[in-house]
PDB file of N, CA and C in Angstrom:
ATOM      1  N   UNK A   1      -6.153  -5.149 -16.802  1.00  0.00           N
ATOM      2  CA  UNK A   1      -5.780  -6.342 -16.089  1.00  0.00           C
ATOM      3  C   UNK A   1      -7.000  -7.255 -16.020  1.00  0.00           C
ATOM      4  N   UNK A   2      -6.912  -8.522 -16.024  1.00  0.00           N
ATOM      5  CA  UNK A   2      -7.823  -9.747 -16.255  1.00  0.00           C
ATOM      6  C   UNK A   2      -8.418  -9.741 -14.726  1.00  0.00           C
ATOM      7  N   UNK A   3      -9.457 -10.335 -14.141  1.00  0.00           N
ATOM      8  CA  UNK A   3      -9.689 -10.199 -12.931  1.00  0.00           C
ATOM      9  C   UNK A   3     -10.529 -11.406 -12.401  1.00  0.00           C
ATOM     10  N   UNK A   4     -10.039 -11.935 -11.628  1.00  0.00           N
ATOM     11  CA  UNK A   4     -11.143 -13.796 -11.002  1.00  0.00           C
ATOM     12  C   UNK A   4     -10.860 -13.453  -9.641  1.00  0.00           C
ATOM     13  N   UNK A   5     -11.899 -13.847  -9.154  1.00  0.00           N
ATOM     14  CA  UNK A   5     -12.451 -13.920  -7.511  1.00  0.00           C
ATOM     15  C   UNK A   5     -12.092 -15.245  -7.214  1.00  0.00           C
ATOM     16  N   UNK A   6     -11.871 -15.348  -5.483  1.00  0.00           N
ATOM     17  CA  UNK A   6     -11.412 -16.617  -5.250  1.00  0.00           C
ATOM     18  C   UNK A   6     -12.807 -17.189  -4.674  1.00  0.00           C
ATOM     19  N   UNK A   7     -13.698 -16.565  -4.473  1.00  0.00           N
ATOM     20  CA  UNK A   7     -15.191 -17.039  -3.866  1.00  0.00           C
ATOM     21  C   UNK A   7     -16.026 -15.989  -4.800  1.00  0.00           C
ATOM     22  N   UNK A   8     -17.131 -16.358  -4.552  1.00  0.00           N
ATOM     23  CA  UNK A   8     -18.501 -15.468  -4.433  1.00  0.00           C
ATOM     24  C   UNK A   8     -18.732 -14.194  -3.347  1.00  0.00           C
ATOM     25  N   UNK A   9     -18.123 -14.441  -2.053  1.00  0.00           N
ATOM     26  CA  UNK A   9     -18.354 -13.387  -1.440  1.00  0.00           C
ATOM     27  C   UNK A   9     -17.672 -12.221  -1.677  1.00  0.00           C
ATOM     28  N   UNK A  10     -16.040 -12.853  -2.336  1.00  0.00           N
ATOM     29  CA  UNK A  10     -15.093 -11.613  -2.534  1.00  0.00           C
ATOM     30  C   UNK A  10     -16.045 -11.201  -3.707  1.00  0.00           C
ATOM     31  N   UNK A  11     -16.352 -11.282  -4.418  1.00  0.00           N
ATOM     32  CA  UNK A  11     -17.177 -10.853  -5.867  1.00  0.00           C
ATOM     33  C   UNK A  11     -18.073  -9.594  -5.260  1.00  0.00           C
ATOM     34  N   UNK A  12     -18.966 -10.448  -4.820  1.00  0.00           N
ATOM     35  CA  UNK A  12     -20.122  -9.336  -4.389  1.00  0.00           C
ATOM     36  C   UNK A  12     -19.431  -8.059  -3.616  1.00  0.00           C
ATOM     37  N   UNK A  13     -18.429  -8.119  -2.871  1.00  0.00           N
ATOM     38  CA  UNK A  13     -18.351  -6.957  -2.281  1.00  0.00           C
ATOM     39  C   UNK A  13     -17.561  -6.211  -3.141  1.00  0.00           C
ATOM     40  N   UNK A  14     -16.691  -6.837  -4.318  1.00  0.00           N
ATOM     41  CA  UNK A  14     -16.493  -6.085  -4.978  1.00  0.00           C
ATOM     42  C   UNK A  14     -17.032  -5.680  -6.582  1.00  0.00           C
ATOM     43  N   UNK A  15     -17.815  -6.272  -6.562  1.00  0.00           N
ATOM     44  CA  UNK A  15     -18.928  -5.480  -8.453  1.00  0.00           C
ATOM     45  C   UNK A  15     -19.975  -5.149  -7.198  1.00  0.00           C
ATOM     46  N   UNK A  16     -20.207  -4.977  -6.268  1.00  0.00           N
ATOM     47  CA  UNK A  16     -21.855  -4.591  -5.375  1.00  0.00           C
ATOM     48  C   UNK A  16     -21.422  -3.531  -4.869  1.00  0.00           C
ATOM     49  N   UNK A  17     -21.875  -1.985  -5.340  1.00  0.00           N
ATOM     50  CA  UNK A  17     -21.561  -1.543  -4.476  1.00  0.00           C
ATOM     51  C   UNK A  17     -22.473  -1.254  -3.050  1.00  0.00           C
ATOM     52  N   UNK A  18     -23.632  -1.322  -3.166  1.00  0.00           N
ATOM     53  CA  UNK A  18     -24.364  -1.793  -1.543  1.00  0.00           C
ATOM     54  C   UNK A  18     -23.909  -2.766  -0.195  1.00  0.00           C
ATOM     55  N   UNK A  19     -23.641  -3.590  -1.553  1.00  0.00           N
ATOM     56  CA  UNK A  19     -22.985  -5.106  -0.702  1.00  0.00           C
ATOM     57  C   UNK A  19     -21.231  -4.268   0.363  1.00  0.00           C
ATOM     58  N   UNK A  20     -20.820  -4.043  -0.534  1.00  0.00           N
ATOM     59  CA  UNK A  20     -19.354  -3.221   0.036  1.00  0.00           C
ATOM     60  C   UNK A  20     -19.976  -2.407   0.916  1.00  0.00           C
ATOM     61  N   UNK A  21     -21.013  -1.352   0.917  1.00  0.00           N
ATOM     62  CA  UNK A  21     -20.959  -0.472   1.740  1.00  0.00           C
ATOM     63  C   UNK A  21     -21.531  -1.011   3.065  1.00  0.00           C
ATOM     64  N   UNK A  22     -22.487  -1.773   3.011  1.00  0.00           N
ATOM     65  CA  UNK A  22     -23.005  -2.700   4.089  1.00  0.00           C
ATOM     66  C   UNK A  22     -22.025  -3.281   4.970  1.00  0.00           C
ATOM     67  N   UNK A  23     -20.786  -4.360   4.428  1.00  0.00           N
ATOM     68  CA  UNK A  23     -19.605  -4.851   4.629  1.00  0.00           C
ATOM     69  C   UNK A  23     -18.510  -4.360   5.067  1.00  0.00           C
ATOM     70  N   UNK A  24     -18.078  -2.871   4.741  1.00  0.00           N
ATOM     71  CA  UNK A  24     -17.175  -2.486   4.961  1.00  0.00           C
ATOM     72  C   UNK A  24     -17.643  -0.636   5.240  1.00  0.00           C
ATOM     73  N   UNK A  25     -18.359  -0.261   5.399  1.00  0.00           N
ATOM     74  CA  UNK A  25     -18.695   0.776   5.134  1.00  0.00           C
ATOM     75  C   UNK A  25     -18.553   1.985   4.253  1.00  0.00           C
ATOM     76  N   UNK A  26     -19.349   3.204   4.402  1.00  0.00           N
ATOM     77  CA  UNK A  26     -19.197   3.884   3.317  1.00  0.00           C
ATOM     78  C   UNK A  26     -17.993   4.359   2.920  1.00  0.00           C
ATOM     79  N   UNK A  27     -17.336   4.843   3.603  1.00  0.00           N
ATOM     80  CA  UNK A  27     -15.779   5.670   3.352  1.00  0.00           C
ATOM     81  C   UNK A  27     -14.794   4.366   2.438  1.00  0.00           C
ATOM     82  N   UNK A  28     -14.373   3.311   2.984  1.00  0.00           N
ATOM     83  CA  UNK A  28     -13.799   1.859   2.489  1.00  0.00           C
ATOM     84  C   UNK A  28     -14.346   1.563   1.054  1.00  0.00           C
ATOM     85  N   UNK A  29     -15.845   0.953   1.576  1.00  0.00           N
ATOM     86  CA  UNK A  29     -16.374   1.085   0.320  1.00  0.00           C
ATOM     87  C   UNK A  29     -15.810   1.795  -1.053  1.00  0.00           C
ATOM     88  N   UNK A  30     -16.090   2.658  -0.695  1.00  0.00           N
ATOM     89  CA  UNK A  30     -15.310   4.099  -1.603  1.00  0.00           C
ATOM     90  C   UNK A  30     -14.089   4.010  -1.834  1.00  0.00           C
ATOM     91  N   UNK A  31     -13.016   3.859  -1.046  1.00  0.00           N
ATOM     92  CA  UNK A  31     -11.838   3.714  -1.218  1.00  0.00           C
ATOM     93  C   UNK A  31     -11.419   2.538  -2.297  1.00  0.00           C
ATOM     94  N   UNK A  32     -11.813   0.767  -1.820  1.00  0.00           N
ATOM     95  CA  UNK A  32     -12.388   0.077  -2.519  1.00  0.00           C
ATOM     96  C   UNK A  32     -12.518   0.231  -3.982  1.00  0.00           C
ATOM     97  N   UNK A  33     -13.716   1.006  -4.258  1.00  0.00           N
ATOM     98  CA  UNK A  33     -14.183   1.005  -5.966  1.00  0.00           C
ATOM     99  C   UNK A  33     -12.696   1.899  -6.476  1.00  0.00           C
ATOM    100  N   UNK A  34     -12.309   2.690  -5.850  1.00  0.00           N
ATOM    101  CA  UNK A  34     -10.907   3.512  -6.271  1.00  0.00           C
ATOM    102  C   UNK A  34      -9.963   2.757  -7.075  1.00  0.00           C
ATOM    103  N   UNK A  35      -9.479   1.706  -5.782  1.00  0.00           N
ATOM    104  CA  UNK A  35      -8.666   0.982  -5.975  1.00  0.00           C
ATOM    105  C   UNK A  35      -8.982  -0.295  -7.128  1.00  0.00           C
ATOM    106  N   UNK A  36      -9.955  -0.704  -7.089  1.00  0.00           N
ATOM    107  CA  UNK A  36     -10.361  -1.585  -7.932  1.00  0.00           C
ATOM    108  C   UNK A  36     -10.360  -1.250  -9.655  1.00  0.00           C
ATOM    109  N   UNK A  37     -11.006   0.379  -9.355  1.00  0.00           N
ATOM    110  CA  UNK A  37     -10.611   1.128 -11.028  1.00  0.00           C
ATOM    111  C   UNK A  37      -9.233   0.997 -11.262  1.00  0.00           C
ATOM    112  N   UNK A  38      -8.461   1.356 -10.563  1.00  0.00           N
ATOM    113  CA  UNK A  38      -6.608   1.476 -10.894  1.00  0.00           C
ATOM    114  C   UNK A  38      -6.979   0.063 -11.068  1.00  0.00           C
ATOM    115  N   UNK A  39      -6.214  -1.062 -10.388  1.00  0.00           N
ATOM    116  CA  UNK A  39      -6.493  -1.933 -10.885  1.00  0.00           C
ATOM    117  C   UNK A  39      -6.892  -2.524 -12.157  1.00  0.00           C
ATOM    118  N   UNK A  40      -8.523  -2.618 -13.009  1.00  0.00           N
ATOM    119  CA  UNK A  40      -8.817  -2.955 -14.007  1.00  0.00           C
ATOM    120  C   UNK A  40      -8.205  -2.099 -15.074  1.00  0.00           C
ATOM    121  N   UNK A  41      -7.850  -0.691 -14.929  1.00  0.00           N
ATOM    122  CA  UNK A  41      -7.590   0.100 -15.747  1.00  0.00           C
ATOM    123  C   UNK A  41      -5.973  -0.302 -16.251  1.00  0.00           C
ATOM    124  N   UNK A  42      -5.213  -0.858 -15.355  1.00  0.00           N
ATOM    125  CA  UNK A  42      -3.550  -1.124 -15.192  1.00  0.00           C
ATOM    126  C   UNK A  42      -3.317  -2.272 -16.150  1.00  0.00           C
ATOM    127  N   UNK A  43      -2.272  -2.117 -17.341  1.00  0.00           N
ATOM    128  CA  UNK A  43      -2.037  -3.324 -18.231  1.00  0.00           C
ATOM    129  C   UNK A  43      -1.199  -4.455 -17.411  1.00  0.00           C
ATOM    130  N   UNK A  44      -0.473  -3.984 -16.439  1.00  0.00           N
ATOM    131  CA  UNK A  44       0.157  -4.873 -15.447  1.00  0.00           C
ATOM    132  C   UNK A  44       0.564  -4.257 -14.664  1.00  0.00           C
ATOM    133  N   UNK A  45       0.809  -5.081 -12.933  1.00  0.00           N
ATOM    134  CA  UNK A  45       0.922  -4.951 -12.035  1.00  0.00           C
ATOM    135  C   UNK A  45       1.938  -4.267 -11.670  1.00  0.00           C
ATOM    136  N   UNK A  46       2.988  -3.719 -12.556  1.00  0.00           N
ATOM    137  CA  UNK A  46       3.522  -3.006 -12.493  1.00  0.00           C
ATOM    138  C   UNK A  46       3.635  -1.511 -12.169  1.00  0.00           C
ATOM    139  N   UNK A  47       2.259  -1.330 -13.218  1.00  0.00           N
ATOM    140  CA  UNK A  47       1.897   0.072 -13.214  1.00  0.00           C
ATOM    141  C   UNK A  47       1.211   0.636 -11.874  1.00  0.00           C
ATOM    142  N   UNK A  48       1.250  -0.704 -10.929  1.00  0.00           N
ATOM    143  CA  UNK A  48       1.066   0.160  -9.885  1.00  0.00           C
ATOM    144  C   UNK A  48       1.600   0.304  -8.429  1.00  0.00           C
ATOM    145  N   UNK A  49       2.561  -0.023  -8.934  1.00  0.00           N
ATOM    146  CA  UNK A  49       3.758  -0.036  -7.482  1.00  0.00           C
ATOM    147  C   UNK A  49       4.032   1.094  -6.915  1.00  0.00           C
ATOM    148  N   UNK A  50       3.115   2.553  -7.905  1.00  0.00           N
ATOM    149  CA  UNK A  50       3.457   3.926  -6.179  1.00  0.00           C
ATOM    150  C   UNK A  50       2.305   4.644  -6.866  1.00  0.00           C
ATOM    151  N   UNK A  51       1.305   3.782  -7.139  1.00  0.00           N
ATOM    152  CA  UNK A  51       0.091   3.916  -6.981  1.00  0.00           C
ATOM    153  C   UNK A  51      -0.669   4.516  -5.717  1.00  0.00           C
ATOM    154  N   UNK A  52      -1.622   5.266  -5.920  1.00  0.00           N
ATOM    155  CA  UNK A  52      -1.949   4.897  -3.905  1.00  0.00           C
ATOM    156  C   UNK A  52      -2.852   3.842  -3.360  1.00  0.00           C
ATOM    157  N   UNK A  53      -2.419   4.008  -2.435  1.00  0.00           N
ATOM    158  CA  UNK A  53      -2.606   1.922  -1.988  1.00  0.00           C
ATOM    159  C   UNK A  53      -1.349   1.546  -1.384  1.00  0.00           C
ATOM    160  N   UNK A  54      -0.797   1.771  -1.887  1.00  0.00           N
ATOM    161  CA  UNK A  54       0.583   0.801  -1.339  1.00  0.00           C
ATOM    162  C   UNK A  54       0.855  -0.941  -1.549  1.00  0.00           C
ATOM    163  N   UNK A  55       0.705  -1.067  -2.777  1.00  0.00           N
ATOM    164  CA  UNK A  55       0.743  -2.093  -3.089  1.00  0.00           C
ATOM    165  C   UNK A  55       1.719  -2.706  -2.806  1.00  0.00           C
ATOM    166  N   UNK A  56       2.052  -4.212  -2.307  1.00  0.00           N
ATOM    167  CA  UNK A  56       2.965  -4.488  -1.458  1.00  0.00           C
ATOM    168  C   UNK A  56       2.703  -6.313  -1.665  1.00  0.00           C
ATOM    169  N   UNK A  57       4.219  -6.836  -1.824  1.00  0.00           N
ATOM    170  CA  UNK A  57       4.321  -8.454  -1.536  1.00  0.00           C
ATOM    171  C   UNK A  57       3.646  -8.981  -0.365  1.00  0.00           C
ATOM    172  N   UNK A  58       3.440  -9.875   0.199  1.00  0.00           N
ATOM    173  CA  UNK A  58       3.030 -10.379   1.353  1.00  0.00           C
ATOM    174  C   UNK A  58       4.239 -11.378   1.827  1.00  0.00           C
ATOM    175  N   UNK A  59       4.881 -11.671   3.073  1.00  0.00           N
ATOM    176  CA  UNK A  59       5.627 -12.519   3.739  1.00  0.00           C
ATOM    177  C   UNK A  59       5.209 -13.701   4.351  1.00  0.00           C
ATOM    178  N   UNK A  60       5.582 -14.529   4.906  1.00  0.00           N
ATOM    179  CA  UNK A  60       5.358 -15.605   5.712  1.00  0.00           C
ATOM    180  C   UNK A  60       4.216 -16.481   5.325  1.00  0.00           C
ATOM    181  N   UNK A  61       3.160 -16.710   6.070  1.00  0.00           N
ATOM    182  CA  UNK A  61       1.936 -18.042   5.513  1.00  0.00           C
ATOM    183  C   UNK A  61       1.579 -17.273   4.271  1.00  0.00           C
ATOM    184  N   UNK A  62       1.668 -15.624   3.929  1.00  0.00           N
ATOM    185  CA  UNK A  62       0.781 -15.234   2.411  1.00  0.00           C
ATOM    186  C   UNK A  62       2.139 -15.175   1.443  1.00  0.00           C
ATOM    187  N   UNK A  63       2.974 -15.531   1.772  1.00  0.00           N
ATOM    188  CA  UNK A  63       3.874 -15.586   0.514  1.00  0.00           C
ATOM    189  C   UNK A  63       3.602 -16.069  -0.958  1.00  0.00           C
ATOM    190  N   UNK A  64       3.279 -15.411  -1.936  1.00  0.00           N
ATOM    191  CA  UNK A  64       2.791 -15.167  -2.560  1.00  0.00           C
ATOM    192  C   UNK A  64       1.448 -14.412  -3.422  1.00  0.00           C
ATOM    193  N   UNK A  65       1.140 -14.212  -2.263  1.00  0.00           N
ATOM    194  CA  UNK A  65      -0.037 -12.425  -2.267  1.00  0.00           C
ATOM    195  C   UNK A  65       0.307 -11.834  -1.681  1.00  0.00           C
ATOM    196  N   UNK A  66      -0.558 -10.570  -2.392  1.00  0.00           N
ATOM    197  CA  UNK A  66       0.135  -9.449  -2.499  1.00  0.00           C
ATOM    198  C   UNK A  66      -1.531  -8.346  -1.797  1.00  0.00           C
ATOM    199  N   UNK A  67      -1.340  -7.542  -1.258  1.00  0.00           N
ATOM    200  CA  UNK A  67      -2.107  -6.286  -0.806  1.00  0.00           C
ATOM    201  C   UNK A  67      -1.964  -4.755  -0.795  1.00  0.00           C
ATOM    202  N   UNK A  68      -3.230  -3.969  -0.950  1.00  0.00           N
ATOM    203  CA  UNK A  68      -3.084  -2.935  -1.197  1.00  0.00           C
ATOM    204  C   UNK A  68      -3.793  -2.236  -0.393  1.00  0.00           C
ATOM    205  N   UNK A  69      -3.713  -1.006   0.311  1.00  0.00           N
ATOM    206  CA  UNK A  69      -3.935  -0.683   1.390  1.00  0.00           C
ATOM    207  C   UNK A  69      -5.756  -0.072   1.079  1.00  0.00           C
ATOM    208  N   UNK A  70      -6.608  -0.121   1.995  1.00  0.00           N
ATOM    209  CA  UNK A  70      -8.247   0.595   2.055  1.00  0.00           C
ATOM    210  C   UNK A  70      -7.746   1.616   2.576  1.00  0.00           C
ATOM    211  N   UNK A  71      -8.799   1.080   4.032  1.00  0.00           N
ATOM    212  CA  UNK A  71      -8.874   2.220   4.981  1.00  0.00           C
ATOM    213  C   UNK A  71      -8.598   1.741   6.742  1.00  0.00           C
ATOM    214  N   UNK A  72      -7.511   2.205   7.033  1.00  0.00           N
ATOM    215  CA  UNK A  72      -7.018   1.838   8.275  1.00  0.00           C
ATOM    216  C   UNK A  72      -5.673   1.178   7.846  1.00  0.00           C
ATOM    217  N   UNK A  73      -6.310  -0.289   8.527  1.00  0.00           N
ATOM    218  CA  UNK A  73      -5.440  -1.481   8.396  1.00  0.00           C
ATOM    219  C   UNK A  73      -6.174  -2.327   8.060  1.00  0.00           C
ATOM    220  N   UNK A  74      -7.316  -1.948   7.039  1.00  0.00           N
ATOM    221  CA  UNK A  74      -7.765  -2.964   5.940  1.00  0.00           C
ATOM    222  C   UNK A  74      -7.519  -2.816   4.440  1.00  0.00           C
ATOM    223  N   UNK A  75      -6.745  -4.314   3.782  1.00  0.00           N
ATOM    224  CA  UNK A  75      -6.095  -4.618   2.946  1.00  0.00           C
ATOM    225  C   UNK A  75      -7.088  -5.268   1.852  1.00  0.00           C
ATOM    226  N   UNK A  76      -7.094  -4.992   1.173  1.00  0.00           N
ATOM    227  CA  UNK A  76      -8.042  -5.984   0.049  1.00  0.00           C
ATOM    228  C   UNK A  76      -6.049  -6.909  -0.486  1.00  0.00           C
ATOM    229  N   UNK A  77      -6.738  -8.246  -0.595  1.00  0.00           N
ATOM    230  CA  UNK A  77      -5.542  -9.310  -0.766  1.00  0.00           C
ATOM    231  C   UNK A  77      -6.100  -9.880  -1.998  1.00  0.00           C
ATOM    232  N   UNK A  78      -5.054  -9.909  -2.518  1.00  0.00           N
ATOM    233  CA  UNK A  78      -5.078 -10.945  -4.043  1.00  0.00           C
ATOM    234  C   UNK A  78      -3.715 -11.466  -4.413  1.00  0.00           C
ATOM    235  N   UNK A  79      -4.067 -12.477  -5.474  1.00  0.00           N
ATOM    236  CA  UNK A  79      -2.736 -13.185  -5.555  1.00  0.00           C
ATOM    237  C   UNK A  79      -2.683 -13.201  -7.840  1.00  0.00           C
ATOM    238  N   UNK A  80      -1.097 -13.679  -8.083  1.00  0.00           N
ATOM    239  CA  UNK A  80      -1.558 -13.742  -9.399  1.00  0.00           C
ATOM    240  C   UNK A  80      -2.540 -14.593 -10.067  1.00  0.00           C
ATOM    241  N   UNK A  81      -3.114 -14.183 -10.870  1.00  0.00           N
ATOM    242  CA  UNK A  81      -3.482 -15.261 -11.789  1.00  0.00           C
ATOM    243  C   UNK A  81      -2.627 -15.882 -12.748  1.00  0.00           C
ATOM    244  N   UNK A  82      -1.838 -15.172 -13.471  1.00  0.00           N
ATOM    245  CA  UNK A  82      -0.776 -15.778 -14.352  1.00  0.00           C
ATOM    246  C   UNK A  82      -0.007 -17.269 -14.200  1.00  0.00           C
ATOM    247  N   UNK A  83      -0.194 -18.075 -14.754  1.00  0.00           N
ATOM    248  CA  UNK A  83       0.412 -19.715 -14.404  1.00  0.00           C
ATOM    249  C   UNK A  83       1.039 -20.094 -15.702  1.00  0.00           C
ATOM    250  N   UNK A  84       2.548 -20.021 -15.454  1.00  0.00           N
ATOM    251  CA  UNK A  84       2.812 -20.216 -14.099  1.00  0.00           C
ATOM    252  C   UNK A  84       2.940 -18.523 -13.690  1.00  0.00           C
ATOM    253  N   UNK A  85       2.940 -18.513 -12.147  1.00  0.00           N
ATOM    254  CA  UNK A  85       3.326 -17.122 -11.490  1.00  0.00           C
ATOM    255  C   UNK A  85       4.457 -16.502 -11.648  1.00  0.00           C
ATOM    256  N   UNK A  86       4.880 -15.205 -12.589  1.00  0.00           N
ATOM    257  CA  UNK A  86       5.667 -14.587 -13.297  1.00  0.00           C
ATOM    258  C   UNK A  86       6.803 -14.220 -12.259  1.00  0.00           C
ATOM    259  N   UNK A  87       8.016 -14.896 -11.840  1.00  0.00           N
ATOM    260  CA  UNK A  87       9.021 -14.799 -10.863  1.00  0.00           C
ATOM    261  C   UNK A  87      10.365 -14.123 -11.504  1.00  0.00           C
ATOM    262  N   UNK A  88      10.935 -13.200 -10.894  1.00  0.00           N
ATOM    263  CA  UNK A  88      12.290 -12.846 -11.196  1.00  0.00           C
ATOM    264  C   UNK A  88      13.351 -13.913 -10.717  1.00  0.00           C
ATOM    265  N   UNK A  89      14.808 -13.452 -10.818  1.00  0.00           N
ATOM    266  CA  UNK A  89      15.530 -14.281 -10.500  1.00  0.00           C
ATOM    267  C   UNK A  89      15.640 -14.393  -8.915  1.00  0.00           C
ATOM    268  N   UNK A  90      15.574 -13.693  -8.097  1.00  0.00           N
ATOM    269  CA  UNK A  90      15.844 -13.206  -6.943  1.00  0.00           C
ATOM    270  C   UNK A  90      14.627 -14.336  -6.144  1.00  0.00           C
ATOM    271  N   UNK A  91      13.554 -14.639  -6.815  1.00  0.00           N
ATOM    272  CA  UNK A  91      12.221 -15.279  -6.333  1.00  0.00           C
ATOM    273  C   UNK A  91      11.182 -14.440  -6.219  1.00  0.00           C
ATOM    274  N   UNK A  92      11.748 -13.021  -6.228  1.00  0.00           N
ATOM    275  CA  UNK A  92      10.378 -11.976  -5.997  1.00  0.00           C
ATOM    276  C   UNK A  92       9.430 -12.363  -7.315  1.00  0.00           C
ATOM    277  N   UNK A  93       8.200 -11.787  -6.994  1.00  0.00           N
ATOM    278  CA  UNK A  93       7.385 -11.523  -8.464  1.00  0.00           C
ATOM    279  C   UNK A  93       7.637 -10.293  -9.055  1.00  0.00           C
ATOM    280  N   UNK A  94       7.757 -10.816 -10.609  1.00  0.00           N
ATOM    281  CA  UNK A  94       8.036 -10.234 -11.815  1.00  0.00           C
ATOM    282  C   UNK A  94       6.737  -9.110 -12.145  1.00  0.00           C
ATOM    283  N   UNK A  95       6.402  -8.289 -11.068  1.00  0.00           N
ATOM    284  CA  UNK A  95       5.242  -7.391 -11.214  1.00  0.00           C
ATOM    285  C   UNK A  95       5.219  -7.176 -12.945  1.00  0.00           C
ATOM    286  N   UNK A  96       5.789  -6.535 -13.565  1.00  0.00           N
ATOM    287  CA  UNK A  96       5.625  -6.429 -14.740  1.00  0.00           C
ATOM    288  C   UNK A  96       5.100  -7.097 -15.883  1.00  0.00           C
ATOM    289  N   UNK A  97       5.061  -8.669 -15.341  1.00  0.00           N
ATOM    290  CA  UNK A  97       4.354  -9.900 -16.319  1.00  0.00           C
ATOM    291  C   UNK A  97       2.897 -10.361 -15.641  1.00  0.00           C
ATOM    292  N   UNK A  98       2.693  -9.584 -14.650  1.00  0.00           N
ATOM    293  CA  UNK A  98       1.424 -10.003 -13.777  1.00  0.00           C
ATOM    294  C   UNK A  98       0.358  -9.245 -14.705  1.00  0.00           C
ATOM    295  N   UNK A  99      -0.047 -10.092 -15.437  1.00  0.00           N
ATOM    296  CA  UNK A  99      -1.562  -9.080 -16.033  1.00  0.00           C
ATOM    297  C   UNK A  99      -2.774  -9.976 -15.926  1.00  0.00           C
ATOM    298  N   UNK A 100      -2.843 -10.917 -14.802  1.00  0.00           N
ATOM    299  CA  UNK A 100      -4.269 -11.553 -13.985  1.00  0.00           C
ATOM    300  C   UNK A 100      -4.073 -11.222 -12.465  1.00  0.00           C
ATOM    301  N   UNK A 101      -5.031 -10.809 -11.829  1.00  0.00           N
ATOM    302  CA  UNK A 101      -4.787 -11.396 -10.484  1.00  0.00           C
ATOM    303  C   UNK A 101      -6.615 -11.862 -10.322  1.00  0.00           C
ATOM    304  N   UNK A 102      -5.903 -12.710  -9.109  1.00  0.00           N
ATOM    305  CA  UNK A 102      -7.548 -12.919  -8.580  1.00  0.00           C
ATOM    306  C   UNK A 102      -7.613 -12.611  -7.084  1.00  0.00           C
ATOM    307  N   UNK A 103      -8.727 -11.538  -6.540  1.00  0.00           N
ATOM    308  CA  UNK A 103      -8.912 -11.465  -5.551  1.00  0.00           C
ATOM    309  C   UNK A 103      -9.184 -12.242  -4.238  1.00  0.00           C
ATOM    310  N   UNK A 104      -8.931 -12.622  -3.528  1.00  0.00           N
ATOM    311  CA  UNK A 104      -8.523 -13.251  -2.613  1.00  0.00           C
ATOM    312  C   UNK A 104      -9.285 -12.888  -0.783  1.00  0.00           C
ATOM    313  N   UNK A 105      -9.569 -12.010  -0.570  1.00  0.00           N
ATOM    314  CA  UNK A 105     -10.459 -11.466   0.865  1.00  0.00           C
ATOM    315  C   UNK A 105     -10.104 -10.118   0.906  1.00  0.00           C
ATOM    316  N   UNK A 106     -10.741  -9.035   1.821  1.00  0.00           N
ATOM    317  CA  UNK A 106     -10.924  -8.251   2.517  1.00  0.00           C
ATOM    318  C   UNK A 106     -10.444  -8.445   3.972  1.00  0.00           C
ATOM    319  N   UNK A 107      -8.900  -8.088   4.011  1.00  0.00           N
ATOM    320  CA  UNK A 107      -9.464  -8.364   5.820  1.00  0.00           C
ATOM    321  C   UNK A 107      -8.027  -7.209   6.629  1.00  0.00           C
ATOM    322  N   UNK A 108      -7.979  -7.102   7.740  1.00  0.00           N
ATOM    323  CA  UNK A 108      -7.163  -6.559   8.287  1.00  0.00           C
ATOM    324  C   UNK A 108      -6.464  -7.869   9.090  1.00  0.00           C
ATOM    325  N   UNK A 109      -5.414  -8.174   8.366  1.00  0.00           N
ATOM    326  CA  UNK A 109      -4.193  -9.340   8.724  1.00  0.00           C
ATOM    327  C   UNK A 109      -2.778  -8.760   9.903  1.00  0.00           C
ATOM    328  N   UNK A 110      -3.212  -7.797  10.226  1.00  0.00           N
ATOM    329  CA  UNK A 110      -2.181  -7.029  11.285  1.00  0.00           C
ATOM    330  C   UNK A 110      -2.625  -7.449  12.746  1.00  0.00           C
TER     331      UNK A 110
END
């Protein structure tokens, strides 16, 4: 999968791994680089819908990103890159045509 940051900070915490562990600590951190391997390793977003993580649509103001679970109730958030954004008929995303995303924050949105 293709991969763009929506800032500089999402970057560093994720190619750093100091930066992450500083940020989020060691265990997350860790969890983190996990998730990020599935991720780059995945030809599309498909391949990882019972992944662990729990990769999951987002509702309401994030409609249209999507998150995957760390540690707790912290989510690393990203959205597609693909443009236009690969939609089924229904309006959901067409996980299966998603082969960009760009990361988007770290945060616990609960």
């Amino acid at each position: 999968m293709e991969i763009t940051y929506a800032n500089s900070r999402i970057q560093k915490i994720c190619t750093n791994d100091k930066v992450a562990q500083k940020i989020l600590g060691r265990m997350c951190a860790g969890i983190l680089k996990d998730r990020l391997e599935d991720i780059e390793g995945a030809e599309n977003l498909e391949k990882l819908r019972f992944a662990p993580g729990h990769y999951h649509e987002l509702a309401g103001d994030r409609k249209g990103q999507l998150a995957c679970s760390l540690l707790g109730l912290t989510r690393l958030i990203f959205s597609p890159g693909n443009v236009p954004r690969p939609t089924k008929n229904d309006g959901g995303l067409d996980w299966s045509k998603i082969t960009k995303i760009e990361h988007i924050e770290i945060v616990n949105y609960h």
